[in-house]
C-alpha atoms as a PDB file:
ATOM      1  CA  UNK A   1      12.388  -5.998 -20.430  1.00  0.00           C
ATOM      2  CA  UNK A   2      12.468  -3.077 -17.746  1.00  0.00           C
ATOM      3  CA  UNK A   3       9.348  -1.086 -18.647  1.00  0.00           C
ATOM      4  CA  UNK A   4       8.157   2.145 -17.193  1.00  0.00           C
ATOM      5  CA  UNK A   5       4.556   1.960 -15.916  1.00  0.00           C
ATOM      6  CA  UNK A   6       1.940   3.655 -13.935  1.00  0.00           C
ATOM      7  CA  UNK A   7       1.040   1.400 -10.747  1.00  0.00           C
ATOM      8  CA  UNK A   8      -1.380   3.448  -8.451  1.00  0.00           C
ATOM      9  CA  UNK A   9      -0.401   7.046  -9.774  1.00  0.00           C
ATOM     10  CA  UNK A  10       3.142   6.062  -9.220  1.00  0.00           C
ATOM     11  CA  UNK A  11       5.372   5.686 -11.750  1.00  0.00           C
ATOM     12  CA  UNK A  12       8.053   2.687 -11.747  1.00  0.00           C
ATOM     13  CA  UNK A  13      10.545   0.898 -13.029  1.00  0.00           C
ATOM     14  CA  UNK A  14       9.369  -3.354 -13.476  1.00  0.00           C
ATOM     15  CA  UNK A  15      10.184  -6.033 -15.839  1.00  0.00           C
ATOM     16  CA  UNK A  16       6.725  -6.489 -17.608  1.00  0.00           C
ATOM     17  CA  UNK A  17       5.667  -9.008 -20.332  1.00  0.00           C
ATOM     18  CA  UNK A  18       4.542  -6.907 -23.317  1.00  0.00           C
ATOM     19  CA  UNK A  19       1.308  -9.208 -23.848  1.00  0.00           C
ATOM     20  CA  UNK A  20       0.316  -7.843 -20.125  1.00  0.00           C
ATOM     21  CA  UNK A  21       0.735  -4.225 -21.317  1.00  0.00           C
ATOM     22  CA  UNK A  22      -1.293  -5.165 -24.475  1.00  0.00           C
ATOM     23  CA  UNK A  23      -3.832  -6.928 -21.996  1.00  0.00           C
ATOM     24  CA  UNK A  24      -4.276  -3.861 -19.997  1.00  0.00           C
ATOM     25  CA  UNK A  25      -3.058  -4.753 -17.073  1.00  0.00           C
ATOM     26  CA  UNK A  26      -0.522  -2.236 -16.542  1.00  0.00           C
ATOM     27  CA  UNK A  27      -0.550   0.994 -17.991  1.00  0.00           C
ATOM     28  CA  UNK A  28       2.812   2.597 -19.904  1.00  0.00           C
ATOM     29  CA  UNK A  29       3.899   5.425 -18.194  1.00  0.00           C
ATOM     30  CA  UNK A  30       4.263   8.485 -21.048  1.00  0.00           C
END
């Protein structure tokens, strides 16, 4: 699912596993 995340103070657009959000991997962009 396209998921909106914070990757190095950028925020973008990716296709993200929820379980690696939950792991902490990525952060959810608010």
């Amino acid at each position: 699912q396209n998921v909106r995340v914070l990757v190095k103070g950028a925020t973008k657009r990716l296709r993200i596993c929820t379980s690696c959000i939950k792991n902490g991997r990525v952060q959810k962009a608010a």
